[in-house]
Protein backbone atom coordinates (compact mmCIF):
# COMPACT_ATOMS: atom_id res chain seq x y z
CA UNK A 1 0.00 0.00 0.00
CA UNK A 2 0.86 3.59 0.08
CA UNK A 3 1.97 6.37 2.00
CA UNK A 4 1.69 9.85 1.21
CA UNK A 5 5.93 9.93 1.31
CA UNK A 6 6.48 12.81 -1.51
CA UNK A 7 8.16 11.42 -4.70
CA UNK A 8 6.84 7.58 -4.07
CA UNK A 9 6.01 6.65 -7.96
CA UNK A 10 2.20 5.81 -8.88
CA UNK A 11 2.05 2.40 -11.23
CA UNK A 12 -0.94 1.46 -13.36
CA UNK A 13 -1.49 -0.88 -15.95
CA UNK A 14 -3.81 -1.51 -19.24
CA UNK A 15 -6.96 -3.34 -17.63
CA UNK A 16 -8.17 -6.07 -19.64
CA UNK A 17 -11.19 -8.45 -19.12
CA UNK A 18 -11.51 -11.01 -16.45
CA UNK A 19 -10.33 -13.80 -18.40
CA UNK A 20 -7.04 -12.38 -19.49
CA UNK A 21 -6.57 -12.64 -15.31
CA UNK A 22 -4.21 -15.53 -13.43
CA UNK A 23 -6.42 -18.82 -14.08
CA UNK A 24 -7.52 -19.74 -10.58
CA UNK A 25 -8.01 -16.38 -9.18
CA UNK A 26 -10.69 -16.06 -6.59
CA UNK A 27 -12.21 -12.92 -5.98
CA UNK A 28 -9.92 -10.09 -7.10
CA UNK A 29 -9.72 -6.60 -5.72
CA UNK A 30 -7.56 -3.81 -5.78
CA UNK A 31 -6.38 -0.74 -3.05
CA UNK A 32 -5.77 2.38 -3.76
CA UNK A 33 -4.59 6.18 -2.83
CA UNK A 34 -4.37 9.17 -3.99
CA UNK A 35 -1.75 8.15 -6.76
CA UNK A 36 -4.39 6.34 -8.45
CA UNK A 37 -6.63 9.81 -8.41
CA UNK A 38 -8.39 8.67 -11.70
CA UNK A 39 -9.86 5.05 -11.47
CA UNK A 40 -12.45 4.30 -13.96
CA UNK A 41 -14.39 1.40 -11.45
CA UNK A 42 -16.76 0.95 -14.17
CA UNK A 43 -14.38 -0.67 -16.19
CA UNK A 44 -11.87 -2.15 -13.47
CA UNK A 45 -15.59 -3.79 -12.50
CA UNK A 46 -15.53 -5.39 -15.89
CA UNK A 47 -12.13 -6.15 -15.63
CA UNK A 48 -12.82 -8.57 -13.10
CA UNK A 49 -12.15 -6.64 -9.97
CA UNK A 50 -15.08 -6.95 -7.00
CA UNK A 51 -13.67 -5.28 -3.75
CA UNK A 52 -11.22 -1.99 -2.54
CA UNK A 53 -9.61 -0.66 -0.04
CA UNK A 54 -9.30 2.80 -0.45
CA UNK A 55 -6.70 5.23 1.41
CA UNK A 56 -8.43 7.40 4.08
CA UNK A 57 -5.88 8.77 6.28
CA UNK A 58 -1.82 9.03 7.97
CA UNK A 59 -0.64 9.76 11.01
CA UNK A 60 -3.20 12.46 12.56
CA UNK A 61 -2.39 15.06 10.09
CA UNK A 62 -2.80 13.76 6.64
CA UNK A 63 -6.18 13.16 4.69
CA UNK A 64 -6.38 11.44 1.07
CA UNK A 65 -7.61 14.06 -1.18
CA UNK A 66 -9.30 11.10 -3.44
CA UNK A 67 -10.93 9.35 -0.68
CA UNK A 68 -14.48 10.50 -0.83
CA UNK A 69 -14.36 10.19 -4.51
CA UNK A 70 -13.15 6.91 -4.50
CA UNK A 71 -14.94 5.43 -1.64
CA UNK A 72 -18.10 6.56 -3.22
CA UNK A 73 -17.42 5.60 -7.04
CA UNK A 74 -16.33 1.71 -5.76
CA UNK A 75 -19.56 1.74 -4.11
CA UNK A 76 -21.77 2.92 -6.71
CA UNK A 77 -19.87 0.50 -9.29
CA UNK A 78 -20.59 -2.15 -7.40
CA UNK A 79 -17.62 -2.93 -5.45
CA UNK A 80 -17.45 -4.40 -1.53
CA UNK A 81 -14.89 -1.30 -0.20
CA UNK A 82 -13.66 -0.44 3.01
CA UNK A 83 -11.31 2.10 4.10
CA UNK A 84 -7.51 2.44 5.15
CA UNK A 85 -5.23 4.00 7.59
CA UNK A 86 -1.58 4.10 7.45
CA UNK A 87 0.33 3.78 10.31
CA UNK A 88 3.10 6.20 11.47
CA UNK A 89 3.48 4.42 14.99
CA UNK A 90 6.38 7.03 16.11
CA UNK A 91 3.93 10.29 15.46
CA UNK A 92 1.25 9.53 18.37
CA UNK A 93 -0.64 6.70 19.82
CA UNK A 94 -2.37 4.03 18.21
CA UNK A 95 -5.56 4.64 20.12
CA UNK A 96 -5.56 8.81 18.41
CA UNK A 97 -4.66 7.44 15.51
CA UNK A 98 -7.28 5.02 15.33
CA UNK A 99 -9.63 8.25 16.40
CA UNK A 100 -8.39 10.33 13.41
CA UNK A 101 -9.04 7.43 11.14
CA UNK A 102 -12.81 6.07 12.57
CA UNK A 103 -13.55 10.52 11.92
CA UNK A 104 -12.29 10.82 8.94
CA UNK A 105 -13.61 7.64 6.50
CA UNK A 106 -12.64 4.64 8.72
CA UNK A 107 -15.82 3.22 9.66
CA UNK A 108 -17.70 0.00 9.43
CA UNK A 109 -21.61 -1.04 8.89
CA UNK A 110 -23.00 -4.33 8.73
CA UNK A 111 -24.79 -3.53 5.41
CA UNK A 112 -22.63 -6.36 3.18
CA UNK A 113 -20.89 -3.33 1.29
CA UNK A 114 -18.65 -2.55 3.64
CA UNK A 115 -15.15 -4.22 4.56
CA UNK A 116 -13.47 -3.84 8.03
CA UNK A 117 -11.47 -0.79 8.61
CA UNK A 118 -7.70 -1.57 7.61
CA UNK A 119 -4.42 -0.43 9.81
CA UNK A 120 -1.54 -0.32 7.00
CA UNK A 121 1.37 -1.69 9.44
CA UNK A 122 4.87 -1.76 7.91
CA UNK A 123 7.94 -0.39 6.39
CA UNK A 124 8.52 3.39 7.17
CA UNK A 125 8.79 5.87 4.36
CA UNK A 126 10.46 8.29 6.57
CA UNK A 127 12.95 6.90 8.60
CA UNK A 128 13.98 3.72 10.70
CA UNK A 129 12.13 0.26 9.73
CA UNK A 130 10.11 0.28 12.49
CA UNK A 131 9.37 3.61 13.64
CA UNK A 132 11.88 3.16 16.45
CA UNK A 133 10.11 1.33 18.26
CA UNK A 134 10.77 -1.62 20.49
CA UNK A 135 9.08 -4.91 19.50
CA UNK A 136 6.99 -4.74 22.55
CA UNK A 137 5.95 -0.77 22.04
CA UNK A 138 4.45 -1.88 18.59
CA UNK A 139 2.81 -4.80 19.70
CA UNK A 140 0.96 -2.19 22.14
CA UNK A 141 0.52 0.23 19.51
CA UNK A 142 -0.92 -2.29 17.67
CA UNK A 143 -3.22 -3.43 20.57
CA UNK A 144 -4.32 0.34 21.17
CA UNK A 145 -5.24 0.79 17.77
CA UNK A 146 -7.48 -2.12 16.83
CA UNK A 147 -9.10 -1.66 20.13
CA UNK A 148 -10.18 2.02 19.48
CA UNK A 149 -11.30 0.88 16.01
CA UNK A 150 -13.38 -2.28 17.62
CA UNK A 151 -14.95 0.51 20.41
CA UNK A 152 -15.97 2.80 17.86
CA UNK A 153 -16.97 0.63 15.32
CA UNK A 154 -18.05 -2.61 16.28
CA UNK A 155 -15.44 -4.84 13.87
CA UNK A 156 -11.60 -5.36 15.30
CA UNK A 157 -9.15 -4.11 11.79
CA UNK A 158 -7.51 -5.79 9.66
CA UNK A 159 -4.14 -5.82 9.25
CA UNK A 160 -1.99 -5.10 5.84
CA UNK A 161 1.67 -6.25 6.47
CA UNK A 162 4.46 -8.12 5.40
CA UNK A 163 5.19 -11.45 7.07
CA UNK A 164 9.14 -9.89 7.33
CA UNK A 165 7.96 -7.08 8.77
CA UNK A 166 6.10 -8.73 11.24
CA UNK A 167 8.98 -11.01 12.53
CA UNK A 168 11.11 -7.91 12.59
CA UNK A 169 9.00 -5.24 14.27
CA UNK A 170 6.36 -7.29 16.38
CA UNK A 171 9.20 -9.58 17.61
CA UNK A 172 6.68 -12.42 15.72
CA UNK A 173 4.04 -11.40 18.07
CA UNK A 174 0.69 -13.57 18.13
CA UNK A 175 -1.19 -11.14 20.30
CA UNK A 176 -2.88 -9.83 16.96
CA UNK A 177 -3.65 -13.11 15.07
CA UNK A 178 -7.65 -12.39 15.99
CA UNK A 179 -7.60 -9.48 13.72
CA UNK A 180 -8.43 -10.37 9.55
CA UNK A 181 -4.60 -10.51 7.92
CA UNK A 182 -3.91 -9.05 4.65
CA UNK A 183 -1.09 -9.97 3.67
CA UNK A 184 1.81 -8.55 0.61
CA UNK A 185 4.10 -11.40 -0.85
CA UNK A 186 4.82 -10.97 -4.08
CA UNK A 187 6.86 -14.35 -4.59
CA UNK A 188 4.01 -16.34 -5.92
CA UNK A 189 2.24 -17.37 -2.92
CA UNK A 190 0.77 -15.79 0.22
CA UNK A 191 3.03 -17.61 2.69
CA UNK A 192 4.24 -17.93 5.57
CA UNK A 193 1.75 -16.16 7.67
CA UNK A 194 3.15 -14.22 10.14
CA UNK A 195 2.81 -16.08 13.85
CA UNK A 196 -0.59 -16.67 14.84
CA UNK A 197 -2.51 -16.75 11.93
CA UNK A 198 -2.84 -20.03 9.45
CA UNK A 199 -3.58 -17.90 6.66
CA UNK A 200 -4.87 -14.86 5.23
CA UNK A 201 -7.98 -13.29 3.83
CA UNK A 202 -6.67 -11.05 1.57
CA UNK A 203 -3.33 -11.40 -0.12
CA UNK A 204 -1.33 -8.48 -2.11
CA UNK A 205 0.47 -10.49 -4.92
CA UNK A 206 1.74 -7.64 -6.69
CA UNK A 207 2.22 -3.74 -6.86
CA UNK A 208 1.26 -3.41 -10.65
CA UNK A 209 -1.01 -5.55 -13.03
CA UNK A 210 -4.18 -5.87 -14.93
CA UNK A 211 -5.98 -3.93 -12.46
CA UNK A 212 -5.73 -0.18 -11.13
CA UNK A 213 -3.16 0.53 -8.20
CA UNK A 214 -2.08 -2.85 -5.73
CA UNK A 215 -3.25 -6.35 -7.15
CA UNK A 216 -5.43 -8.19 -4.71
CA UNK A 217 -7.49 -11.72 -4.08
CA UNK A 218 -9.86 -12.21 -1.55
CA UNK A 219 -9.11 -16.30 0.01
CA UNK A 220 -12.54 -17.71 -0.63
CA UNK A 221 -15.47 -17.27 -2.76
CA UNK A 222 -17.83 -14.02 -3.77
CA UNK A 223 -20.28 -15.28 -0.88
CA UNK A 224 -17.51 -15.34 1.44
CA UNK A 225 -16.63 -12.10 0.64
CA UNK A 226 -19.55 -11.09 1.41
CA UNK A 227 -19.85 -13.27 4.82
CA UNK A 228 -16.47 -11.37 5.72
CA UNK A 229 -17.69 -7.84 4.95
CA UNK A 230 -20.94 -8.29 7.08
CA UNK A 231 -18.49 -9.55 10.05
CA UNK A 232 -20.73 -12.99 9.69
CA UNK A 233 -17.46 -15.23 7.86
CA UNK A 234 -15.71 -17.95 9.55
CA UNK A 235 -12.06 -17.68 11.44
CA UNK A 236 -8.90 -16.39 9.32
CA UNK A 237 -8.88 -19.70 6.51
CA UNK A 238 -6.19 -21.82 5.35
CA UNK A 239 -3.22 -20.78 3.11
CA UNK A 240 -4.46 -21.36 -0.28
CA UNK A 241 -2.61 -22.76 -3.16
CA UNK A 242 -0.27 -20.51 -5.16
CA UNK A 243 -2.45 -18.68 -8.17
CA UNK A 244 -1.49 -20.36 -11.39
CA UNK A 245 1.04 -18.81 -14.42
CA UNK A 246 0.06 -21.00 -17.33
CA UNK A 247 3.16 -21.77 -19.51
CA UNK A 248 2.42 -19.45 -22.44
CA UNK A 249 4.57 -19.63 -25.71
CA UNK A 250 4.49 -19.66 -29.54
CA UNK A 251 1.63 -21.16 -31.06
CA UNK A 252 -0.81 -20.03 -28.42
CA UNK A 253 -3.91 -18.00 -28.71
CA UNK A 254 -6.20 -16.43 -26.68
CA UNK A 255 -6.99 -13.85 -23.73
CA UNK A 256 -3.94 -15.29 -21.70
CA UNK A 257 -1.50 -13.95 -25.02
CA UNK A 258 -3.62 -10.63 -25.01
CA UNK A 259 -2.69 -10.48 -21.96
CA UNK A 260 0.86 -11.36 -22.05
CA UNK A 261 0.92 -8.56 -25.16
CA UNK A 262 -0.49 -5.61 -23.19
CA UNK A 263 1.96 -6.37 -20.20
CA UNK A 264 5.11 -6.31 -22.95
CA UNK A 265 3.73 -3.54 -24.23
CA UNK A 266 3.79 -1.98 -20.71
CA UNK A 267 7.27 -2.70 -20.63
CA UNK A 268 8.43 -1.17 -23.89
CA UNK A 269 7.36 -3.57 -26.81
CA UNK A 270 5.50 -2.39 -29.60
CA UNK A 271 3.03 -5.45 -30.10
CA UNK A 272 0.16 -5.71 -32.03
CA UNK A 273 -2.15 -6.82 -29.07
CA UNK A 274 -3.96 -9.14 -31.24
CA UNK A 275 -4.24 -12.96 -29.15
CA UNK A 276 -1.94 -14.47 -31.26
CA UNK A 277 1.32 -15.53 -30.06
CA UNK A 278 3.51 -15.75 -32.94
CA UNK A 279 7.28 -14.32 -34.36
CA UNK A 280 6.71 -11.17 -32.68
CA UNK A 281 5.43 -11.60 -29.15
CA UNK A 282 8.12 -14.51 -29.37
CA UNK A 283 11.18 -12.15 -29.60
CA UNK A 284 9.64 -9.73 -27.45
CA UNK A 285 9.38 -12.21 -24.68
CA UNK A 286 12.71 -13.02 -25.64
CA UNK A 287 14.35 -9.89 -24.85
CA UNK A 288 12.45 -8.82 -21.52
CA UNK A 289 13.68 -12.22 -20.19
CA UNK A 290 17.36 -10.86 -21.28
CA UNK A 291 16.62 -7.90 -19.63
CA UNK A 292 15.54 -9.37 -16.45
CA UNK A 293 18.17 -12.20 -16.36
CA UNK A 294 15.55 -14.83 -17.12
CA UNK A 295 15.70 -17.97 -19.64
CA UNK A 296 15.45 -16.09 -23.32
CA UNK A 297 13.49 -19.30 -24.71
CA UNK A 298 10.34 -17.42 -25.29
CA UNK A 299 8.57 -19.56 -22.96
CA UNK A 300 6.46 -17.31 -20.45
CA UNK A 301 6.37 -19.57 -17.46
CA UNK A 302 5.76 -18.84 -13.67
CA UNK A 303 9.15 -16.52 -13.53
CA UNK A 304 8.15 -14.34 -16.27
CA UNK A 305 4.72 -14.01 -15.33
CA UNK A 306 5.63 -12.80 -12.03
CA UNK A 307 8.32 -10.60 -13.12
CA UNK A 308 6.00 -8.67 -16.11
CA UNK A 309 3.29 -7.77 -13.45
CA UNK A 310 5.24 -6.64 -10.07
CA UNK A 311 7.39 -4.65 -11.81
């Protein structure tokens, strides 16, 4: 996710229809901030997406200039969308932090539209890893925080973080494995879970794709999606299964080459985007895998994949 650190870079990507999307996806969602001030939900909708998390506030100062816009357009496309709050644990408390968020956009109704409120929990923008502060201070701040949110809105947060993060800032604390996880690994596959939880409901897989802003899937199906927005789901679920990168290579047709075609394109190629995976999209592959120190056979397999859409 995003703070609102000046001269962090805003990524986006050509959105292309659901099926162009990893084959086994679940439900797929994005989050987004005020670098994304411009997202058509109509089409990212279309595209396959069906939930957001949308920046709402920093610190105790800082308010997203897009949030009301954003919150408001997810909802009216369609979307299940909750609000964020990004952390600055070394500013103030978590329990005024949690205040400034819950009064400016961080709130929570049982009305199946709404997701939790989210604390954004990890690497500093501004300065030491983890804010300074001991292992056991964050674990409180932590603590303070969700409990503020869970006072004043009825639903504990969830948390965005990074399992490394976690081991190196909470000490690998388990105090907070009650509260949803949403998780950011962009290896392939949501784990390990940080200690505590057996898996996640949300998982980050990359920074940049064929949606708007951060590339999201909800563990589970559209119903529990739902489930977990009215607070009625069951406990955090089970890792699931790595989403699949289809070996894709000359000869091959079809939305998975469209897709492979606009992300090229994204990264300097001049294709045709056409479906058709032939001479061209061969020695285009070709050279991005040179450029990224990858196997230049042309054969976009599980390395590839991963490489064209977090970077």
């Amino acid at each position: 996710m995003q703070s609102s650190a000046p001269g962090a870079a805003a990524l986006s990507a050509p959105v292309l229809s659901a099926a162009a999307l990893p084959a086994g996806a679940k439900p797929l969602g994005i989050d987004v901030a005020s670098y994304e001030p411009n997202v058509d939900w109509s089409a990212t909708a279309a595209a396959g997406a069906s939930f957001a998390y949308v920046k709402a506030t920093e610190g105790t100062t800082y308010t997203s200039p897009t949030f009301s816009s954003q919150y408001n357009g997810s909802a009216a496309a369609g979307f299940i969308r909750g609000a964020y709050h990004f952390a600055l644990p070394d500013r103030s408390g978590g329990k005024a932090q949690a205040d400034f968020f819950v009064d400016h956009g961080g709130t929570w109704s049982a009305d199946g539209k709404t997701l939790p409120p989210l604390l954004d929990i990890e690497y500093n923008p501004y300065g030491a890893t983890c804010f300074g502060l001991s292992a056991t201070a964050m674990v409180g701040w932590i603590l303070d925080f969700g409990n503020e949110v869970k006072a004043r809105t009825g639903r504990f947060p969830s948390l965005y973080t990074t399992t490394d993060w976690w081991r190196s800032c909470t000490g690998n604390s388990s105090a907070a494995a009650g509260y949803p996880l949403f998780v950011a690994n962009y290896t392939g596959s949501a784990a390990p879970s940080p200690n505590g939880w057996t898996g996640q409901q949300i998982w980050q897989y990359a920074d940049a794709g064929v949606l708007p802003g951060d590339q999201d899937v909800f563990n589970g199906t559209q119903a529990d999606l739902q489930a977990f927005a009215l607070g009625t789901g069951t406990a955090t679920p089970s890792a699931p299964a790595a989403l699949s990168w289809p070996l894709t290579q000359q000869g091959d047709s079809g939305t998975r080459v469209t897709m492979l075609q606009h992300l090229l394109n994204a990264h300097g190629a001049s294709l045709t985007v056409d479906g058709q995976y032939g001479p061209g999209t061969r020695s285009a592959a070709q050279a991005y895998q040179v450029a990224q120190g990858l196997p230049a056979d042309g054969a976009v397999l599980r390395p590839s994949w991963l490489a064209l859409v977090a970077s």
